[in-house]
C-alpha atoms as a PDB file:
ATOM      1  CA  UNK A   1       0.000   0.000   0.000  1.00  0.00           C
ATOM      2  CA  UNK A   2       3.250   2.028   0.775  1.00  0.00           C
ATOM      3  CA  UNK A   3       3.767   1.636  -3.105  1.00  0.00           C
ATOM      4  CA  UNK A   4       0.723   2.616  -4.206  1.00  0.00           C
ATOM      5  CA  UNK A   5       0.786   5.913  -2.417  1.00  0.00           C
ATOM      6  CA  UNK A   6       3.948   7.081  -2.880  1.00  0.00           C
ATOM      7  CA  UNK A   7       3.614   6.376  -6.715  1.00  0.00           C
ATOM      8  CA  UNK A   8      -0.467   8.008  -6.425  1.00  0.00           C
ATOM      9  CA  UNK A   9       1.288  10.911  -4.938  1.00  0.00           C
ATOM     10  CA  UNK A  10       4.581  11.012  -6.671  1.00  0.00           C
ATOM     11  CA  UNK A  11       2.344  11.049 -10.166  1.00  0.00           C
ATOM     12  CA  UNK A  12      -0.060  13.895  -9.199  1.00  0.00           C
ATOM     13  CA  UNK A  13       2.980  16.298  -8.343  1.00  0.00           C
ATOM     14  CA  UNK A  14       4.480  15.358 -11.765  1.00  0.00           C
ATOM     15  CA  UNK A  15       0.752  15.739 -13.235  1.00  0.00           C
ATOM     16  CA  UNK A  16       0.534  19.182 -11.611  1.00  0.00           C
ATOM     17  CA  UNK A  17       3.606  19.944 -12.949  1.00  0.00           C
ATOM     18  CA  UNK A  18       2.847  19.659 -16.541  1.00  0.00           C
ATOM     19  CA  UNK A  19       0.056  21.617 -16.437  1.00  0.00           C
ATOM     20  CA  UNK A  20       1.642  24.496 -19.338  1.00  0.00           C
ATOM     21  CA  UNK A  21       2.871  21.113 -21.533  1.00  0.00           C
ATOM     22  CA  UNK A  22      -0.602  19.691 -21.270  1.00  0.00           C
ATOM     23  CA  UNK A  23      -2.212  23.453 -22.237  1.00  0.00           C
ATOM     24  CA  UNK A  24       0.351  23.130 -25.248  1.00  0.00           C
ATOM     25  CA  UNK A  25      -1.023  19.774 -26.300  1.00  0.00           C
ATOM     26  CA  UNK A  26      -4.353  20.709 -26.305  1.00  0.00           C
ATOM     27  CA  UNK A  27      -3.751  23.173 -28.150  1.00  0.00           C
ATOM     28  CA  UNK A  28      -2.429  21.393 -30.789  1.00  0.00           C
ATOM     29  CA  UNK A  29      -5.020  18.724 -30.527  1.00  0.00           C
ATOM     30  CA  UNK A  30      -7.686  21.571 -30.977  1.00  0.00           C
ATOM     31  CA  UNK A  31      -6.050  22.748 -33.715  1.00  0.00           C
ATOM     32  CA  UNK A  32      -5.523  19.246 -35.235  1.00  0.00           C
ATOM     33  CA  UNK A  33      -9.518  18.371 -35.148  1.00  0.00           C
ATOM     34  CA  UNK A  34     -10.841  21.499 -36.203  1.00  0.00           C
ATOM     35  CA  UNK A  35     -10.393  25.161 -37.923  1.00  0.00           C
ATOM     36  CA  UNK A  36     -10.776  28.354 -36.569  1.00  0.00           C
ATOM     37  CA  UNK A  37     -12.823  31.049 -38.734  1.00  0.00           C
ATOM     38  CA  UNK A  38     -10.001  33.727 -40.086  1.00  0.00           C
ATOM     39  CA  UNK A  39      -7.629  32.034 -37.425  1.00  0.00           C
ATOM     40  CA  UNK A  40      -4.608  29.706 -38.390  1.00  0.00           C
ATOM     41  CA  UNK A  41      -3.291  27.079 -36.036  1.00  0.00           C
ATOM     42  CA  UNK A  42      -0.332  28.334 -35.397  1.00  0.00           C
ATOM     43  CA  UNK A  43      -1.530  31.461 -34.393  1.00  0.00           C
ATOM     44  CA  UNK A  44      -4.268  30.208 -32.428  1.00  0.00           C
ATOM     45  CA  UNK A  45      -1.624  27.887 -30.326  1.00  0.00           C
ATOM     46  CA  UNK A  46      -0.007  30.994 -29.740  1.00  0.00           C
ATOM     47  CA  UNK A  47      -2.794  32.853 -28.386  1.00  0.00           C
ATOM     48  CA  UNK A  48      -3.357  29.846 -26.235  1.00  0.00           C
ATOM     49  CA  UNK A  49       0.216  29.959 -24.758  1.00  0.00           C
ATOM     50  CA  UNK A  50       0.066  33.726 -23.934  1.00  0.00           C
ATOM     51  CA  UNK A  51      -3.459  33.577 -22.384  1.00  0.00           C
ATOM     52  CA  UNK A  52      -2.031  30.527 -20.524  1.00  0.00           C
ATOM     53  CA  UNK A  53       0.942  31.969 -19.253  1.00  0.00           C
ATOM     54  CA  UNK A  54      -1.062  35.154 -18.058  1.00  0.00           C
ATOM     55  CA  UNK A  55      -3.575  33.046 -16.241  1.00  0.00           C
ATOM     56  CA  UNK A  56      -0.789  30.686 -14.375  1.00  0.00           C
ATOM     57  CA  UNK A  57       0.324  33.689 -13.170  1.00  0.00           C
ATOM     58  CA  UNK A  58      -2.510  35.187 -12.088  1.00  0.00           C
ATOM     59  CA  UNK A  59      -4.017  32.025 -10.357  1.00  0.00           C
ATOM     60  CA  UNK A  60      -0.481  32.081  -8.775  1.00  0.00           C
ATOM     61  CA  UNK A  61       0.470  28.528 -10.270  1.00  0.00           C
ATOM     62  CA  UNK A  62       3.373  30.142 -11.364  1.00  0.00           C
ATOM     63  CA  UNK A  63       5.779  32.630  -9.838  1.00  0.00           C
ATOM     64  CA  UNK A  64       6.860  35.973 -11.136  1.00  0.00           C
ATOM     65  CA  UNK A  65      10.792  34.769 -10.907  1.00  0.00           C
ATOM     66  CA  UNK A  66       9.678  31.228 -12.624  1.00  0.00           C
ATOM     67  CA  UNK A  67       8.023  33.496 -15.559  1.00  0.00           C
ATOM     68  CA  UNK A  68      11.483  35.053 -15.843  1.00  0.00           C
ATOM     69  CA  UNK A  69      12.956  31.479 -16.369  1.00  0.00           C
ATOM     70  CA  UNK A  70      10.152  30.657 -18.576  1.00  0.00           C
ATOM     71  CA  UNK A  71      10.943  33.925 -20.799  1.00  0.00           C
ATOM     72  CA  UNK A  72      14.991  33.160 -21.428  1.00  0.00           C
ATOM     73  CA  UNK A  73      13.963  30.062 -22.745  1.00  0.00           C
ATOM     74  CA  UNK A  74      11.365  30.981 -24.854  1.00  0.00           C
ATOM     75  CA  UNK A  75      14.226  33.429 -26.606  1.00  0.00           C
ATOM     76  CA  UNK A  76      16.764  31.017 -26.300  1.00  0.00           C
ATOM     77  CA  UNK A  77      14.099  28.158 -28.031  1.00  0.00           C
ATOM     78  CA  UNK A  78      13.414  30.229 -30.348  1.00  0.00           C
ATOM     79  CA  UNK A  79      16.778  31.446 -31.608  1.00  0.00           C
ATOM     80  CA  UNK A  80      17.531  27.393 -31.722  1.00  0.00           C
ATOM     81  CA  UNK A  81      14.431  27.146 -33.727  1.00  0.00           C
ATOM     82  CA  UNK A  82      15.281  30.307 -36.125  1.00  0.00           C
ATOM     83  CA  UNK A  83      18.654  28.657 -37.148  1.00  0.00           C
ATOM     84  CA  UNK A  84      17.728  25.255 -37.314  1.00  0.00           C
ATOM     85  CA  UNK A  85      14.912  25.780 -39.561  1.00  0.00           C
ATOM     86  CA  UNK A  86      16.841  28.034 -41.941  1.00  0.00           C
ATOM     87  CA  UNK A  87      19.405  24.695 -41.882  1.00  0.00           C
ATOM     88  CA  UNK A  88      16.194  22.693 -42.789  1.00  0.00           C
ATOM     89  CA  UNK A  89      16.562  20.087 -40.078  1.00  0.00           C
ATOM     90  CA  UNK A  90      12.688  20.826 -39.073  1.00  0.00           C
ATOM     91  CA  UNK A  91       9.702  22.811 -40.467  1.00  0.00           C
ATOM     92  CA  UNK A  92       6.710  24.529 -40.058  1.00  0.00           C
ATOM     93  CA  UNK A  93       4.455  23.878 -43.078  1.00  0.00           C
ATOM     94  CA  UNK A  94       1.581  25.979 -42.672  1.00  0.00           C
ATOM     95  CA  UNK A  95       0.787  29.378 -42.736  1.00  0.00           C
ATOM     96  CA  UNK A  96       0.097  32.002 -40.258  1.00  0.00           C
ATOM     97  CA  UNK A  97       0.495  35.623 -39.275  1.00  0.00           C
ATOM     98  CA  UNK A  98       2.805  35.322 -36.274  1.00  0.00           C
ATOM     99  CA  UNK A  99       5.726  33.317 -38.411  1.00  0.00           C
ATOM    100  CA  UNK A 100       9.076  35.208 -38.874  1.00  0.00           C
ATOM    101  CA  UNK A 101      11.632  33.612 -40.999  1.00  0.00           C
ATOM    102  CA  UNK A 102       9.587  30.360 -41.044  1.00  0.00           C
ATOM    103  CA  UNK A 103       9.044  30.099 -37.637  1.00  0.00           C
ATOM    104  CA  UNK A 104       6.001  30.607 -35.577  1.00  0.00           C
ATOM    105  CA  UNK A 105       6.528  32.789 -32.553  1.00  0.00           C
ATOM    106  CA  UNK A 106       4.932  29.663 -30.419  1.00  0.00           C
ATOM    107  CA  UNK A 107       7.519  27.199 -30.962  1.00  0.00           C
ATOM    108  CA  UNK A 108       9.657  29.159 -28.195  1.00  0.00           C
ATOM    109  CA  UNK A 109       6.865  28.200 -25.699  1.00  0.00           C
ATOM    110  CA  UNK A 110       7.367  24.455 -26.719  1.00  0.00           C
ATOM    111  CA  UNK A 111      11.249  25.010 -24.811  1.00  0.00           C
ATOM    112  CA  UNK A 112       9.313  27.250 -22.356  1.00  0.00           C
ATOM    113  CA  UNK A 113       7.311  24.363 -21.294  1.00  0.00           C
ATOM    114  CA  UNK A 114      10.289  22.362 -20.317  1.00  0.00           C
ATOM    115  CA  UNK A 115      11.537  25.059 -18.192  1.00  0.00           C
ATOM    116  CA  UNK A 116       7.856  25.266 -16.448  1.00  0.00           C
ATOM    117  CA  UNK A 117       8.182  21.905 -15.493  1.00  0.00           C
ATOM    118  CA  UNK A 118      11.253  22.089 -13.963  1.00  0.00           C
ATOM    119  CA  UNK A 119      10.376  25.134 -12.331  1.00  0.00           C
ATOM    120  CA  UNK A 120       6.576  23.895 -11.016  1.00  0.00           C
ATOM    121  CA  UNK A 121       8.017  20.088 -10.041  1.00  0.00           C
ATOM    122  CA  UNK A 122      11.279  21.639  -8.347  1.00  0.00           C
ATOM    123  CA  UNK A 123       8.705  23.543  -5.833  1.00  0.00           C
ATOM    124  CA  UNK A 124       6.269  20.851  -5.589  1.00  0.00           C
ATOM    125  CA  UNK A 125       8.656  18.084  -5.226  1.00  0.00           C
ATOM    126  CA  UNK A 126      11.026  20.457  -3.144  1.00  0.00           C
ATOM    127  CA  UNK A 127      14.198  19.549  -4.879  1.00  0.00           C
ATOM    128  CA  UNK A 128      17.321  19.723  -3.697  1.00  0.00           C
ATOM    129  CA  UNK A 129      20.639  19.213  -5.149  1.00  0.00           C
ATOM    130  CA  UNK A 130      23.685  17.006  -3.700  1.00  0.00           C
ATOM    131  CA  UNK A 131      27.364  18.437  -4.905  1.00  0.00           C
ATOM    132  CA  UNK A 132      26.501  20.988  -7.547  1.00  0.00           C
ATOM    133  CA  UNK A 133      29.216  21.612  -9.655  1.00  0.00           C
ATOM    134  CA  UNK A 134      30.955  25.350  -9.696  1.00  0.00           C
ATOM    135  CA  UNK A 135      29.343  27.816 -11.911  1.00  0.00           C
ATOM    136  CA  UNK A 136      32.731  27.720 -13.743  1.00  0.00           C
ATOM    137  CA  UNK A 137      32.599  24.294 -15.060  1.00  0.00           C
ATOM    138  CA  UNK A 138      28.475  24.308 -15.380  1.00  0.00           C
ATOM    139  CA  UNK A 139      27.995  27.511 -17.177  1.00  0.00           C
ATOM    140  CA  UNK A 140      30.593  26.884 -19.920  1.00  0.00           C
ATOM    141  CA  UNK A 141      29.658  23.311 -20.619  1.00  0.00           C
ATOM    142  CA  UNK A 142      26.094  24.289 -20.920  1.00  0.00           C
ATOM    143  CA  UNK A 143      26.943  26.788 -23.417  1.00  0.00           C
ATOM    144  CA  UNK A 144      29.126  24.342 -25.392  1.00  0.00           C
ATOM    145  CA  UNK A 145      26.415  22.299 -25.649  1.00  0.00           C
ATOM    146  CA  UNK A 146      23.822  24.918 -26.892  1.00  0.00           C
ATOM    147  CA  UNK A 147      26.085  25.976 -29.677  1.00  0.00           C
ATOM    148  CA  UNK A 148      27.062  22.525 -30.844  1.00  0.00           C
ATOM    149  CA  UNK A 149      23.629  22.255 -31.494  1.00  0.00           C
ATOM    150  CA  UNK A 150      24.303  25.109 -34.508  1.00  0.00           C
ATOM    151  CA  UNK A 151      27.876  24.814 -34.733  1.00  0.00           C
ATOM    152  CA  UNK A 152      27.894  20.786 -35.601  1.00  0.00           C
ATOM    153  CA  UNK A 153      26.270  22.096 -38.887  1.00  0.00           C
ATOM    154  CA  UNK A 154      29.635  24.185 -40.118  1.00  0.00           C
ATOM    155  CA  UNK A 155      32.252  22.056 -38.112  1.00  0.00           C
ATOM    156  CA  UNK A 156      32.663  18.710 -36.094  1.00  0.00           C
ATOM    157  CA  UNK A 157      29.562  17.256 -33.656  1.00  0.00           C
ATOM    158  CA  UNK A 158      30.873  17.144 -30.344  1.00  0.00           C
ATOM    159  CA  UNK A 159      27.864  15.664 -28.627  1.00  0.00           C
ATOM    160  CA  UNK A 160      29.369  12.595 -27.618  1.00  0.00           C
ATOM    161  CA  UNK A 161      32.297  14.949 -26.444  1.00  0.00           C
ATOM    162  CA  UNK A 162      30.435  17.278 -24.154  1.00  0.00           C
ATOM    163  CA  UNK A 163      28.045  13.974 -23.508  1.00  0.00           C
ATOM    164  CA  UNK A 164      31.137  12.244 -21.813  1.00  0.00           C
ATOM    165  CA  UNK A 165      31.992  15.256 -20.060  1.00  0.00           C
ATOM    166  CA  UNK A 166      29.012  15.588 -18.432  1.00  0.00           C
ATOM    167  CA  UNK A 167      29.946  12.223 -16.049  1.00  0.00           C
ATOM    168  CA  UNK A 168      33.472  13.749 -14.128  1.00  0.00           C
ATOM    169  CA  UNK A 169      31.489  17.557 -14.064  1.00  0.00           C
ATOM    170  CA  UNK A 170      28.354  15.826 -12.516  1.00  0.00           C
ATOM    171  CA  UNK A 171      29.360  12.191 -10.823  1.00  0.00           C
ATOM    172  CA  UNK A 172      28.886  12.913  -7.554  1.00  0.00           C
ATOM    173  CA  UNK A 173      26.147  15.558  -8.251  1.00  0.00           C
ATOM    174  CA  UNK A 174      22.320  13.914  -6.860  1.00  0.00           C
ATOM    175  CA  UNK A 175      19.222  15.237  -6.488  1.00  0.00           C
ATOM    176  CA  UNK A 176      16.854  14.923  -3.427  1.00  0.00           C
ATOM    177  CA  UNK A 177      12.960  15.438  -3.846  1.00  0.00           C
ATOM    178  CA  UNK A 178      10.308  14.972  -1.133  1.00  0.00           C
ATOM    179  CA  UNK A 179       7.257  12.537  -1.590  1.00  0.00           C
ATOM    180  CA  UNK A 180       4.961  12.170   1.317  1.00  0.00           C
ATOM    181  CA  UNK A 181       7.601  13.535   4.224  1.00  0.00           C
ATOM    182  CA  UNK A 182      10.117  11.297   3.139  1.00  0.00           C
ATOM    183  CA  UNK A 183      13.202  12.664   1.109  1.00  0.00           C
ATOM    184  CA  UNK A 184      14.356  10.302  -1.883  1.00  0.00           C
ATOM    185  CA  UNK A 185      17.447  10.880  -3.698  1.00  0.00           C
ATOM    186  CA  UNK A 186      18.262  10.204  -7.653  1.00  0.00           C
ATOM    187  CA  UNK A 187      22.073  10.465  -9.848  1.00  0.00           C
ATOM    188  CA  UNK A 188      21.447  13.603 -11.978  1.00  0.00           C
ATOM    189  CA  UNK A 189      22.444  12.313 -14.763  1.00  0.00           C
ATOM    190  CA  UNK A 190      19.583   9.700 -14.184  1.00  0.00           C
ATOM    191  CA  UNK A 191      17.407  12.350 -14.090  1.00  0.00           C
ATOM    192  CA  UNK A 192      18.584  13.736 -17.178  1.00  0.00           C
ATOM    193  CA  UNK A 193      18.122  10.962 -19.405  1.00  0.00           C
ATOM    194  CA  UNK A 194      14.626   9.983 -17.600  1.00  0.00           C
ATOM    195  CA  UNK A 195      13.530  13.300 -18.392  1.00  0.00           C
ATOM    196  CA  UNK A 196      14.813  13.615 -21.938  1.00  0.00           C
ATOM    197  CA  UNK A 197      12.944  10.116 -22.970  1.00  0.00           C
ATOM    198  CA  UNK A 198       9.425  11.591 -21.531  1.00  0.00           C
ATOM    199  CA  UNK A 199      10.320  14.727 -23.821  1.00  0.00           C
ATOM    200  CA  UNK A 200      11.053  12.253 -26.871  1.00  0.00           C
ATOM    201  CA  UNK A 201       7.886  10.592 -25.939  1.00  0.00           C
ATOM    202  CA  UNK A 202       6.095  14.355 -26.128  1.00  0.00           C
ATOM    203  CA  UNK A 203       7.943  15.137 -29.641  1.00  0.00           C
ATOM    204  CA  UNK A 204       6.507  11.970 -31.192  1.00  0.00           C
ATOM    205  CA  UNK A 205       3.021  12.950 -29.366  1.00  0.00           C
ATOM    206  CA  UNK A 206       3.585  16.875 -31.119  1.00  0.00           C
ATOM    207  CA  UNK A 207       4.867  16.055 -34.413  1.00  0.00           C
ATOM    208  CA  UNK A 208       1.991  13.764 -34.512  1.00  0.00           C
ATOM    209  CA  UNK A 209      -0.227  16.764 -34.020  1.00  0.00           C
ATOM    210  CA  UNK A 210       1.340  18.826 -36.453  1.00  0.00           C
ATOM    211  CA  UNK A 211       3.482  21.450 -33.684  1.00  0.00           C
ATOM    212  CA  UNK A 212       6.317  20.969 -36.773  1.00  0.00           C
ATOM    213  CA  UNK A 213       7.863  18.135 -39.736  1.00  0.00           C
ATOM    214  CA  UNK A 214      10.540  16.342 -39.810  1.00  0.00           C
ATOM    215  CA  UNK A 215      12.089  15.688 -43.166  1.00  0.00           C
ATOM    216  CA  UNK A 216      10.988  12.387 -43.073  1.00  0.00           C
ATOM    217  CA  UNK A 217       7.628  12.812 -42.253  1.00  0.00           C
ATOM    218  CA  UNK A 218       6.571  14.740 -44.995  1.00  0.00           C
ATOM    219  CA  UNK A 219       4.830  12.216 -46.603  1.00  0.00           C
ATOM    220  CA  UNK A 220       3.035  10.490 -43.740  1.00  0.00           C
ATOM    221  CA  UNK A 221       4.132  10.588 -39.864  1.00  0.00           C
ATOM    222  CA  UNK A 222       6.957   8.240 -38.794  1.00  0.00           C
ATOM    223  CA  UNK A 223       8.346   7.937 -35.004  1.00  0.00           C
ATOM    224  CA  UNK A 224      11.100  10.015 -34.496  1.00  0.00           C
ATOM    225  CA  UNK A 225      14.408   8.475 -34.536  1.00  0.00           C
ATOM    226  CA  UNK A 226      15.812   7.070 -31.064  1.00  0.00           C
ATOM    227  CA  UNK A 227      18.705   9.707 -31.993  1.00  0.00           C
ATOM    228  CA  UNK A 228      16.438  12.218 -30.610  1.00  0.00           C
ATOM    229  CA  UNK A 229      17.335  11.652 -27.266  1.00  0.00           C
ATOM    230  CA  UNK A 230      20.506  12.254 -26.980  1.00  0.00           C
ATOM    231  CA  UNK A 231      19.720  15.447 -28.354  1.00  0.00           C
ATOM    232  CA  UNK A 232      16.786  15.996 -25.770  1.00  0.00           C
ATOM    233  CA  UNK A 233      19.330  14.453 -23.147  1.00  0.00           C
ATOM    234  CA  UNK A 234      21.375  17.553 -23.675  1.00  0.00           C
ATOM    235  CA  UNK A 235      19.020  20.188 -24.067  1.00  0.00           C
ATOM    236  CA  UNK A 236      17.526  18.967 -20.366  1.00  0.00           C
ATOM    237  CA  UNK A 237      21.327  19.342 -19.054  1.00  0.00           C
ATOM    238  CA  UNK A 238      21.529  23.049 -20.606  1.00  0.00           C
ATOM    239  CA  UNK A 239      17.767  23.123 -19.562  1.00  0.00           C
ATOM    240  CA  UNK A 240      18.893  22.315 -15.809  1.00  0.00           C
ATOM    241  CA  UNK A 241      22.248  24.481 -15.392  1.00  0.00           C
ATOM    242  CA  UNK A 242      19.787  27.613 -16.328  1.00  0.00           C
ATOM    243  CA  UNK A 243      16.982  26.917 -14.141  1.00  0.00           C
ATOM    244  CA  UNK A 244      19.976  26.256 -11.477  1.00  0.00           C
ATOM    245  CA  UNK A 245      21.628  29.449 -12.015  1.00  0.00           C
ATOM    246  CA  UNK A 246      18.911  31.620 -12.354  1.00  0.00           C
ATOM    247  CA  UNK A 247      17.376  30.442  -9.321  1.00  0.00           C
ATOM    248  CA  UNK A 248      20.814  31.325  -7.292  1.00  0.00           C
ATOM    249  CA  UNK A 249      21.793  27.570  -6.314  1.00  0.00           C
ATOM    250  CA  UNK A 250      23.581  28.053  -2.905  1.00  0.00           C
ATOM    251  CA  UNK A 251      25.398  25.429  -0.985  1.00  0.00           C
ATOM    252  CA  UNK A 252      24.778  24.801   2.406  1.00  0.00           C
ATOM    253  CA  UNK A 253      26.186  22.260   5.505  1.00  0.00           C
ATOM    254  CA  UNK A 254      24.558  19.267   5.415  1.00  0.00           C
ATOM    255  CA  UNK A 255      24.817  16.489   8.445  1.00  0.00           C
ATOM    256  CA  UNK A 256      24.407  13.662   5.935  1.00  0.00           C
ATOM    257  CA  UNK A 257      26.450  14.889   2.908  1.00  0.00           C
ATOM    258  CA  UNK A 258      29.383  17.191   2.119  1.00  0.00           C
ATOM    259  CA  UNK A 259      27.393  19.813   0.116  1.00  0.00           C
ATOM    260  CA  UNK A 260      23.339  20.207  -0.659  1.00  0.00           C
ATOM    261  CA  UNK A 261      21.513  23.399  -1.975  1.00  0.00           C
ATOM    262  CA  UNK A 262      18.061  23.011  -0.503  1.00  0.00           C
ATOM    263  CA  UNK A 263      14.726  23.756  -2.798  1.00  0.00           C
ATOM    264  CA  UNK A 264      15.205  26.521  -4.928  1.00  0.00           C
END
């Protein structure tokens, strides 16, 4: 019965925490089944995201300092989604008013919706982390990783570089989270590839719904490729040092290991 709560409980506070991902999806499955009067989809899944947004915040789901979070990524997504569509690894097919250079001003929301769940399940789960790394080694090797994503295109891809890495920046590096009282801890680099499947799993469950096209699916849907994540393994990890950072990760004693920053 232990089981069964913890998991009943564990699941609702993950459930909770997807609630801008879930707004995003239903979105897109609105604008899958039917058609808005004088409205295209993309710009009514924008609207959707901004009237979202406004109401988390007003219905205090969401904090002004995680809407800050929430903002860099939606500029950094969508400078990642400016260049990667003019390199034609993804598209957006259909029309709509809000598109610039291809790309529909929603797609930064789609990266914004990562950072709300890390943001909404650090709170509710009251994370803490175990050894985080200096800001000197984390900041750089988040960056390397956001421009490989562009650079790989022009020059070598150093993913499985920055990928091994990650393991002597981040092997003693855990994160605690609180379920029922009782304080559970997890390898973050667990955590990062648990969390980049469940985002694979979404991609499949967007592209599906039309949120963009792969080359490959042109034609008809396919799944997309296992490769995938790796790449959302590494966006989670640059994902994670900004959340970190932003929120002012500070170390503090702790009687049962070296170094712990407490919920941010």
């Amino acid at each position: 019965m232990k089981q069964i709560h913890f998991l009943w409980h564990f699941g609702k506070q993950q459930a909770l925490s997807c609630i801008f991902p879930v707004l995003i999806f239903t979105a897109l499955l609105i604008a899958k089944v039917t058609q808005i009067p004088m409205l295209p989809d993309y710009d009514f899944i924008l609207i959707v995201c901004i009237v979202g947004q406004w109401l988390m915040l007003r219905l205090r789901l969401e904090s002004r300092d995680e809407l800050i979070v929430i903002c860099v990524f939606h500029i950094i997504g969508l400078v990642l989604e400016l260049f990667k569509v003019r390199m034609g690894s993804w598209s957006y097919p259909q029309d709509a008013y809000s598109k610039w250079f291809g790309v529909p001003l929603y797609s930064g929301f789609m990266y914004a919706s990562v950072a709300s769940y890390l943001c909404q399940a650090w709170r509710r789960l009251q994370v803490g982390i175990v050894n985080w790394p200096s800001a000197w080694m984390t900041v750089p090797l988040g960056a390397a990783i956001y421009l490989n994503f562009m650079t790989h295109h022009y020059w070598l891809d150093l993913r499985w570089w920055l990928t091994a890495a990650l393991f002597p920046v981040f092997w003693r590096t855990s994160v605690t989270y609180v379920v029922q009282h009782r304080t559970y801890r997890m390898p973050l680099i667990l955590s990062f590839v648990l969390i980049g499947f469940f985002i694979w799993v979404a991609e499949n469950i967007s592209t599906y719904l039309g949120a963009w096209q792969y080359p490959d699916q042109a034609a008809k849907w396919t799944l997309v490729h296992l490769g995938k994540i790796s790449s959302w393994f590494l966006l989670v990890i640059v994902s994670f040092i900004i959340v970190a950072q932003l929120k002012h990760v500070k170390t503090t004693p702790h009687k049962a290991v070296s170094q712990e920053t407490g919920p941010l």
